[in-house]
PDB file of N, CA and C in Angstrom:
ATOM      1  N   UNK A   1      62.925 -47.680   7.117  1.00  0.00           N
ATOM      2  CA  UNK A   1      62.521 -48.147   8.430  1.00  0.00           C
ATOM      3  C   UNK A   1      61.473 -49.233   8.230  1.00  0.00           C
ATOM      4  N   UNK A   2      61.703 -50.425   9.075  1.00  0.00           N
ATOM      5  CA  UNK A   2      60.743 -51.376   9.018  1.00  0.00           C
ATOM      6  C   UNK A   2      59.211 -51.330   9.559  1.00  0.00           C
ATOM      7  N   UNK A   3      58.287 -51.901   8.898  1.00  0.00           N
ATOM      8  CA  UNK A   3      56.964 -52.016   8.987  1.00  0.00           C
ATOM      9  C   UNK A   3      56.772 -51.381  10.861  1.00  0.00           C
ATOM     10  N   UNK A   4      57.436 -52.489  11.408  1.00  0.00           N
ATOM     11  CA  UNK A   4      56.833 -52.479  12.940  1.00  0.00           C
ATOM     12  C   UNK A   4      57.396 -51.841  13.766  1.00  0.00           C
ATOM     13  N   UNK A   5      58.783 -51.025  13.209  1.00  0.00           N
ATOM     14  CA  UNK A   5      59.636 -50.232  13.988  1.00  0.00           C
ATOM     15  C   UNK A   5      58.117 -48.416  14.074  1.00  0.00           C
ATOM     16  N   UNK A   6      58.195 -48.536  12.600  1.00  0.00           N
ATOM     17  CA  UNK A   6      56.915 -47.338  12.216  1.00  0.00           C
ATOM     18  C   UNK A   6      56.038 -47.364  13.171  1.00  0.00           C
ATOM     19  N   UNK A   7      55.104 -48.445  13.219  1.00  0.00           N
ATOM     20  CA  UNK A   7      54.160 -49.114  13.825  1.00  0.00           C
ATOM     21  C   UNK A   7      54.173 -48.189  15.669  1.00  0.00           C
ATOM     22  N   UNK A   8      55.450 -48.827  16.120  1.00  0.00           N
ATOM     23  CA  UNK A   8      55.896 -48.874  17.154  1.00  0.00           C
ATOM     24  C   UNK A   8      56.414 -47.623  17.475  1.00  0.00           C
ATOM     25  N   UNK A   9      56.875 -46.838  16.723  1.00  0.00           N
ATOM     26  CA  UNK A   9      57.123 -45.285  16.766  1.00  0.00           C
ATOM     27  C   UNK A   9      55.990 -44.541  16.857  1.00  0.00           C
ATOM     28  N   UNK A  10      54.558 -44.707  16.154  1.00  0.00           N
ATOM     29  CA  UNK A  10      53.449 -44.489  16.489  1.00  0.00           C
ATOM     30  C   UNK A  10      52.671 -44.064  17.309  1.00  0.00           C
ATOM     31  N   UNK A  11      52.865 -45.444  17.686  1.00  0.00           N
ATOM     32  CA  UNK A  11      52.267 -46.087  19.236  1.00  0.00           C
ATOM     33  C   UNK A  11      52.674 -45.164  20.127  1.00  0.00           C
ATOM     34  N   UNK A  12      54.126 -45.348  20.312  1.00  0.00           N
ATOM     35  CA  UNK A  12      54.442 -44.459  21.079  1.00  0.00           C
ATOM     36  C   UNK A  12      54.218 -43.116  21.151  1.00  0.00           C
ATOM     37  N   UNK A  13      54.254 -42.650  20.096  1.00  0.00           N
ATOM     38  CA  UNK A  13      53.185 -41.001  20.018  1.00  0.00           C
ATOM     39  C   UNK A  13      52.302 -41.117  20.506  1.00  0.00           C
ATOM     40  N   UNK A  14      51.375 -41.492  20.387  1.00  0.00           N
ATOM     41  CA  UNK A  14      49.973 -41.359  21.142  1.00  0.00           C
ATOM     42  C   UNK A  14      50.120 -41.752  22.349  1.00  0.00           C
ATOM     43  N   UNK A  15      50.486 -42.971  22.706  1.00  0.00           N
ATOM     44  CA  UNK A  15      50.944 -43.030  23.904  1.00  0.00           C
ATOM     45  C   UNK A  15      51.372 -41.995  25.487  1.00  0.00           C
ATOM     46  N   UNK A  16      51.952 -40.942  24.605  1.00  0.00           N
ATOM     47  CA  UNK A  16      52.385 -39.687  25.023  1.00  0.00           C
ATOM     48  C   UNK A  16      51.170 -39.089  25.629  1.00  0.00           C
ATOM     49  N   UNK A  17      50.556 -38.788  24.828  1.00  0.00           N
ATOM     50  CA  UNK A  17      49.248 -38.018  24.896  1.00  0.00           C
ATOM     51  C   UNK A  17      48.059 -38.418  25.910  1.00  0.00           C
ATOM     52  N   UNK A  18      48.278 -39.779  26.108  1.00  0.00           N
ATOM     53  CA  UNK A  18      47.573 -40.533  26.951  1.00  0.00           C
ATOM     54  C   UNK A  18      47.253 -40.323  28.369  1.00  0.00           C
ATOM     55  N   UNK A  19      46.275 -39.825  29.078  1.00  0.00           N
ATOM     56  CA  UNK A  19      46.427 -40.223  30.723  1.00  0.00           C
ATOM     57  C   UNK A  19      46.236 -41.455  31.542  1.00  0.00           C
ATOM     58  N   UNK A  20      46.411 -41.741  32.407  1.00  0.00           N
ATOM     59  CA  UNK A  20      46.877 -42.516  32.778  1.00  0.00           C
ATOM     60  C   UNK A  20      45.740 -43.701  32.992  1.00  0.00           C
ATOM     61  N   UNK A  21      44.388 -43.405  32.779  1.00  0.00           N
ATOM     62  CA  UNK A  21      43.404 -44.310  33.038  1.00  0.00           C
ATOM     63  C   UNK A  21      42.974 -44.789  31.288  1.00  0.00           C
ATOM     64  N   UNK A  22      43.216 -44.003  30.529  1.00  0.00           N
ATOM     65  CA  UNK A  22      44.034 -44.093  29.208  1.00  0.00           C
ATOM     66  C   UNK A  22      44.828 -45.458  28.736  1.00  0.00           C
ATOM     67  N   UNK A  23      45.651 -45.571  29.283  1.00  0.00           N
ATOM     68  CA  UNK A  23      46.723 -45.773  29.040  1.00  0.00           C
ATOM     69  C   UNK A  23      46.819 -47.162  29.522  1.00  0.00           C
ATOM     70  N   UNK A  24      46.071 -47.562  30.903  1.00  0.00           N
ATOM     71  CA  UNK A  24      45.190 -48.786  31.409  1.00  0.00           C
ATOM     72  C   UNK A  24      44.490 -49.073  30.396  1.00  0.00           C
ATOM     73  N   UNK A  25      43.430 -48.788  29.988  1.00  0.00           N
ATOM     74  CA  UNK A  25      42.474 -49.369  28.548  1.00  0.00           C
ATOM     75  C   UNK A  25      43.685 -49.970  27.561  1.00  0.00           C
ATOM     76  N   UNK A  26      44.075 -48.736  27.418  1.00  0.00           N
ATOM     77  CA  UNK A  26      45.215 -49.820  25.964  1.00  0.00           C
ATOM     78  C   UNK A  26      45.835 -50.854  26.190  1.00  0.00           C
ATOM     79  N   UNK A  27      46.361 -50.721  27.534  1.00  0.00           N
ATOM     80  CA  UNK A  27      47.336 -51.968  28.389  1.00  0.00           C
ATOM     81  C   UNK A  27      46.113 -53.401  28.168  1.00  0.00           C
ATOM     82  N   UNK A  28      45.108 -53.456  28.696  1.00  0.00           N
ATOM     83  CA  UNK A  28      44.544 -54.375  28.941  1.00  0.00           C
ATOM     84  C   UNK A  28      43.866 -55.028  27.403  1.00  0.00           C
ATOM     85  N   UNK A  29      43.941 -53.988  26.663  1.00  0.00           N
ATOM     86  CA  UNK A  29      43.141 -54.326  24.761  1.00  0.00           C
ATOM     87  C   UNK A  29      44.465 -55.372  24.461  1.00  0.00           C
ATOM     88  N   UNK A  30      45.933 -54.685  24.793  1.00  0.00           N
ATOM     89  CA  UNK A  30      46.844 -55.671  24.363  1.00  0.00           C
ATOM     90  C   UNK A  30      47.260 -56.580  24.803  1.00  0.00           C
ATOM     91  N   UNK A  31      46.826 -56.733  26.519  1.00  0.00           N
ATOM     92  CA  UNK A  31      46.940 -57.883  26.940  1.00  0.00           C
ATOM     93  C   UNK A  31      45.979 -58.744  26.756  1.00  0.00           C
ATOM     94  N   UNK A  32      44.427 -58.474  26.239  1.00  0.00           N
ATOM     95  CA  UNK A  32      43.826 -59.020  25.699  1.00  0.00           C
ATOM     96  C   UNK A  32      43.852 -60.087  24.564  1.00  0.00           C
ATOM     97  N   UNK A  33      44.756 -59.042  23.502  1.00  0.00           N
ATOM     98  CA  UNK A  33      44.593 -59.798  22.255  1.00  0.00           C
ATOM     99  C   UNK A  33      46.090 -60.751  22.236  1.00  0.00           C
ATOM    100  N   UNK A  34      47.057 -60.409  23.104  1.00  0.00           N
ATOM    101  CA  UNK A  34      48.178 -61.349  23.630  1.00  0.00           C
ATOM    102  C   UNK A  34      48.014 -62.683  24.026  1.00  0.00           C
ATOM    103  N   UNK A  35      47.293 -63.079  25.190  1.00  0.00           N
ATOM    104  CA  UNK A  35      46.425 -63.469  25.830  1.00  0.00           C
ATOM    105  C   UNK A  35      45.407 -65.128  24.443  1.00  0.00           C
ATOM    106  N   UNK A  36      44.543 -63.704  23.859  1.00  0.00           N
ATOM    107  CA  UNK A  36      44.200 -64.816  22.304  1.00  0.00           C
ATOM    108  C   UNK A  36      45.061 -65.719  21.901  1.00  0.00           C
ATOM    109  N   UNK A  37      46.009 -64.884  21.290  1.00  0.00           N
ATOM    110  CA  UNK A  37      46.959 -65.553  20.863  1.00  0.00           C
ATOM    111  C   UNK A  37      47.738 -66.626  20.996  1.00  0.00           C
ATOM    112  N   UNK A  38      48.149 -66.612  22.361  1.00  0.00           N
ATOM    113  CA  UNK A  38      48.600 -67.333  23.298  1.00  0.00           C
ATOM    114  C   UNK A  38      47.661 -68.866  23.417  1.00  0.00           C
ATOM    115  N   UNK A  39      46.288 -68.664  23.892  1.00  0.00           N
ATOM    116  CA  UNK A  39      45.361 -69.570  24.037  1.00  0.00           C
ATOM    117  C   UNK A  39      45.176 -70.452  22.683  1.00  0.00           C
ATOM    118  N   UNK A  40      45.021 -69.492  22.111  1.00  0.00           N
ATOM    119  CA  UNK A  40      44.756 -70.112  20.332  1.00  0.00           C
ATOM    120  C   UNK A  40      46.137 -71.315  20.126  1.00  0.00           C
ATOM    121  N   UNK A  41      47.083 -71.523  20.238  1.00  0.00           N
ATOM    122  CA  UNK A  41      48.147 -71.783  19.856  1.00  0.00           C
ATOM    123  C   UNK A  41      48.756 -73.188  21.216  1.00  0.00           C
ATOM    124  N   UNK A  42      48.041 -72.754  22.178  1.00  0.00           N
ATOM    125  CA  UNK A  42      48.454 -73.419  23.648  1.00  0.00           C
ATOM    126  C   UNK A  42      47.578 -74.684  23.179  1.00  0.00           C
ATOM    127  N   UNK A  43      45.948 -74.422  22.935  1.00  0.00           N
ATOM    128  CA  UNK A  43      45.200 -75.647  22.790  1.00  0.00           C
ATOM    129  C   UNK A  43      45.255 -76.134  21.580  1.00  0.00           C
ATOM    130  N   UNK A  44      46.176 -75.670  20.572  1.00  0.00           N
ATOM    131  CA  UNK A  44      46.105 -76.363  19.853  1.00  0.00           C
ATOM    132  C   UNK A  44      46.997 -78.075  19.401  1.00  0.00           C
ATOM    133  N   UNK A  45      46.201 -78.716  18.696  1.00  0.00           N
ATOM    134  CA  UNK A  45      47.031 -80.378  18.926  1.00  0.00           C
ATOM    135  C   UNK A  45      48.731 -80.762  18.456  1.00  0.00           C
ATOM    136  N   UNK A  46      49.175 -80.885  19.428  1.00  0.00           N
ATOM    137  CA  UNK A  46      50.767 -80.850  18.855  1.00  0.00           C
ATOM    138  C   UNK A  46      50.507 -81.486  17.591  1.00  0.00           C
ATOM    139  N   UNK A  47      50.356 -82.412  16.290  1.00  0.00           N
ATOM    140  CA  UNK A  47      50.327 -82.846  15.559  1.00  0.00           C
ATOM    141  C   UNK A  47      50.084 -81.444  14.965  1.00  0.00           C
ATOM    142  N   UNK A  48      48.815 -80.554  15.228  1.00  0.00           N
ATOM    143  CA  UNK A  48      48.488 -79.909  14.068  1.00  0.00           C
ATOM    144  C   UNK A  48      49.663 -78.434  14.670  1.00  0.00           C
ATOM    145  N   UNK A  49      50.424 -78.370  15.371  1.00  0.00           N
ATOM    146  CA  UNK A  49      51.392 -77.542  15.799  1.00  0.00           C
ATOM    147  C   UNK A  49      52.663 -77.478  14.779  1.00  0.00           C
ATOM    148  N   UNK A  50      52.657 -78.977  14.620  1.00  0.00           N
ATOM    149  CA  UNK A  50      53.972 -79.397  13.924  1.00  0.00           C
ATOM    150  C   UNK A  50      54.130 -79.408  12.374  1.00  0.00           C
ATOM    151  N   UNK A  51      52.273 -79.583  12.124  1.00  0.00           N
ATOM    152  CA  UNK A  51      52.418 -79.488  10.481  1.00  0.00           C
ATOM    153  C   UNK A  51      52.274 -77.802  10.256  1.00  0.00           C
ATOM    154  N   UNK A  52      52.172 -76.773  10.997  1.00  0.00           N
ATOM    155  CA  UNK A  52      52.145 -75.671  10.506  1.00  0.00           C
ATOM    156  C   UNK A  52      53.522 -75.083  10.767  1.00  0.00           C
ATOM    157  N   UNK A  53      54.814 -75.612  11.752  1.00  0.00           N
ATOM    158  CA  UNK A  53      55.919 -75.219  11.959  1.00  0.00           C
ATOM    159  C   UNK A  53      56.669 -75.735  10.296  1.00  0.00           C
ATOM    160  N   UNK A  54      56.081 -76.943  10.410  1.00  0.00           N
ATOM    161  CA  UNK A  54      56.706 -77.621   9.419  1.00  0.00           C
ATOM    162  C   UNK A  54      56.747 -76.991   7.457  1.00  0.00           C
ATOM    163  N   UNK A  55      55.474 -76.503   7.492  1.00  0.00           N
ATOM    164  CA  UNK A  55      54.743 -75.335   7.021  1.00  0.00           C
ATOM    165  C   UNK A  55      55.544 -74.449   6.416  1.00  0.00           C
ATOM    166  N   UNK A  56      56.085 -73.653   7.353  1.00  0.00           N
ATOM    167  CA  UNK A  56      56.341 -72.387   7.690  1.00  0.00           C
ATOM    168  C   UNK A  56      58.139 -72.457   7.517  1.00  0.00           C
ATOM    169  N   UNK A  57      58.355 -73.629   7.729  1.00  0.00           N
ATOM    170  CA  UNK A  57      60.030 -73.935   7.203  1.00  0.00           C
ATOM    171  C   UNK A  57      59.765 -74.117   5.863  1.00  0.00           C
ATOM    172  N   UNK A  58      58.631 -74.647   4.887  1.00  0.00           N
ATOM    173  CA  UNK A  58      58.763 -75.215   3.940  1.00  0.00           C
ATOM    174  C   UNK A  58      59.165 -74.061   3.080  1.00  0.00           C
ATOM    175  N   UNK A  59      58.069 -72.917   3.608  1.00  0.00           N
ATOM    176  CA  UNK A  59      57.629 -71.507   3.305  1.00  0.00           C
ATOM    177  C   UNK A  59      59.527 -71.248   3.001  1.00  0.00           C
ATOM    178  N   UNK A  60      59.956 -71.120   4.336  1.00  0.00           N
ATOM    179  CA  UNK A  60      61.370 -69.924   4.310  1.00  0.00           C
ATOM    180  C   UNK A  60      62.185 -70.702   3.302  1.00  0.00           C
ATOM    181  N   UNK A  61      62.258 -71.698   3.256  1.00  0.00           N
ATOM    182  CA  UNK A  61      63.324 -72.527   2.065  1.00  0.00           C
ATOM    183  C   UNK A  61      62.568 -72.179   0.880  1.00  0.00           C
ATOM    184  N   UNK A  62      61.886 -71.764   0.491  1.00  0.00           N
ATOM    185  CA  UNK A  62      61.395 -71.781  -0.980  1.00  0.00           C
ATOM    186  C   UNK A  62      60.523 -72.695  -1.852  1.00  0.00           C
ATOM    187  N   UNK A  63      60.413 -73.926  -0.618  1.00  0.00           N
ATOM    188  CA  UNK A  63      59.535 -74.934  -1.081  1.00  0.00           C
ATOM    189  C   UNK A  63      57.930 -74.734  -1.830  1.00  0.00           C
ATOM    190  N   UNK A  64      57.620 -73.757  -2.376  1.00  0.00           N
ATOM    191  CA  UNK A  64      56.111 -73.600  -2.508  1.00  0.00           C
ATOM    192  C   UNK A  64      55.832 -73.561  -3.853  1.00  0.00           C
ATOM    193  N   UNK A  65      54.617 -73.566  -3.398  1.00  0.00           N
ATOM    194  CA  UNK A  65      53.827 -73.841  -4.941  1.00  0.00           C
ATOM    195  C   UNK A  65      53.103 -72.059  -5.219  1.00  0.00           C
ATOM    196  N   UNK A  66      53.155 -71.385  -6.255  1.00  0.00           N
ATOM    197  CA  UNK A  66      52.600 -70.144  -6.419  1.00  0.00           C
ATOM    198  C   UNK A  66      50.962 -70.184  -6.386  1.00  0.00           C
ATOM    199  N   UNK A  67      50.401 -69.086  -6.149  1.00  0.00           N
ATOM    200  CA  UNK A  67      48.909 -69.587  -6.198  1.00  0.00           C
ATOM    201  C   UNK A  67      48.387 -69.738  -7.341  1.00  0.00           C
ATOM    202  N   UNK A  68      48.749 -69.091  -8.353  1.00  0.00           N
ATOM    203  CA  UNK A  68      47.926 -68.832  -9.549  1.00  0.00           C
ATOM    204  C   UNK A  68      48.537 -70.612 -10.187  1.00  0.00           C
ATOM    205  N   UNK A  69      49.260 -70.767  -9.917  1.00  0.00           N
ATOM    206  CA  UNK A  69      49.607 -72.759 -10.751  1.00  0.00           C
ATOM    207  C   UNK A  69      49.120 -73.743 -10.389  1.00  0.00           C
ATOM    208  N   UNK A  70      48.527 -73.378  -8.726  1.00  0.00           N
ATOM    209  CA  UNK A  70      47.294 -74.243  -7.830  1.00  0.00           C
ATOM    210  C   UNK A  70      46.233 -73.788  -8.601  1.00  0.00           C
ATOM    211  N   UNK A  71      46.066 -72.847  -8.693  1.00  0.00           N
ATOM    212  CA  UNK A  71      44.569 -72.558  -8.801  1.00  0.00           C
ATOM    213  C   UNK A  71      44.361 -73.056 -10.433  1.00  0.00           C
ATOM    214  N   UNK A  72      45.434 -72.906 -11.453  1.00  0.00           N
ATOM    215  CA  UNK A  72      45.087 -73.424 -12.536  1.00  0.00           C
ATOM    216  C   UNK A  72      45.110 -75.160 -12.624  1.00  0.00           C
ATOM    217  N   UNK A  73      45.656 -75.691 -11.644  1.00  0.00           N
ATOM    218  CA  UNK A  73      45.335 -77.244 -11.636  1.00  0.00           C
ATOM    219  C   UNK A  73      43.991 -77.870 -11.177  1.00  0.00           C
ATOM    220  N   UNK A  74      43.694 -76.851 -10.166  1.00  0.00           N
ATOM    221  CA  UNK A  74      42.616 -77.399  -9.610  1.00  0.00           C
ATOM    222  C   UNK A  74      40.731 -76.316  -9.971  1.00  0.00           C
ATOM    223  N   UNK A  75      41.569 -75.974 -10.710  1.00  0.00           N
ATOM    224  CA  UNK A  75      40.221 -75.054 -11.507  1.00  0.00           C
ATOM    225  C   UNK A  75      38.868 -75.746 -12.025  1.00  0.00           C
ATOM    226  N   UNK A  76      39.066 -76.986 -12.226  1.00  0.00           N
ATOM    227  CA  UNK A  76      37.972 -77.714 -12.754  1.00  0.00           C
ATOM    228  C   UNK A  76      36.948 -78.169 -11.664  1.00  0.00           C
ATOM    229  N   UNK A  77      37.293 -77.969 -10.271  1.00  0.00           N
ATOM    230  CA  UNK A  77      36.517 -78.357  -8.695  1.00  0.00           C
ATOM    231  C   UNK A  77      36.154 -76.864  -8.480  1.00  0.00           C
ATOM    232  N   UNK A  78      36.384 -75.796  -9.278  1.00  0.00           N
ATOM    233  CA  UNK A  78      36.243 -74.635  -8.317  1.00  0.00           C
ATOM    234  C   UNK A  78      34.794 -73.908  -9.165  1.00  0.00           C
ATOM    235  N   UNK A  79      34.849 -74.518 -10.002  1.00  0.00           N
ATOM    236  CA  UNK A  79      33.623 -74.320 -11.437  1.00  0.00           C
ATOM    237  C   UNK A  79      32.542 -74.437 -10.924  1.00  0.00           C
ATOM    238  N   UNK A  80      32.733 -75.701  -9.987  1.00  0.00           N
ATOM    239  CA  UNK A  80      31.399 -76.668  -9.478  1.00  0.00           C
ATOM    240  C   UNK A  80      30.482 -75.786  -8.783  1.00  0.00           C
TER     241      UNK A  80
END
């Protein structure tokens, strides 16, 4: 079973248990941090929107560099 299916099976347990003024608090923590998210991403500058989509395709194709082969190129700035 996947990470967020678990997650989400959880949730829903407790959920159960919850009354109903309960259950308001949690509603509003997640519309809260929804909400963040949302804002964070809304103001941000289409330019810098596009280099992290762009990013994030580079990511799923396989395009990347490992960390430890960055970090051994650029090891001589990190000394400093």
């Amino acid at each position: 079973m996947g990470t967020a299916k678990v997650l989400n099976k959880e949730i829903n347990h407790y959920l159960d248990h919850l009354n109903t003024h309960q259950k308001e608090v949690v509603l509003s923590v997640v519309k809260t941090f929804a909400q963040e998210e949302n804002e964070w991403w809304d103001n941000m500058e289409e330019s810098a929107k596009e280099s992290i989509e762009r990013g994030l395709q580079q990511a799923k194709e396989g395009k990347v560099i490992p960390h430890e082969e960055v970090m051994k190129k650029y090891k001589k700035w990190l000394s400093k």
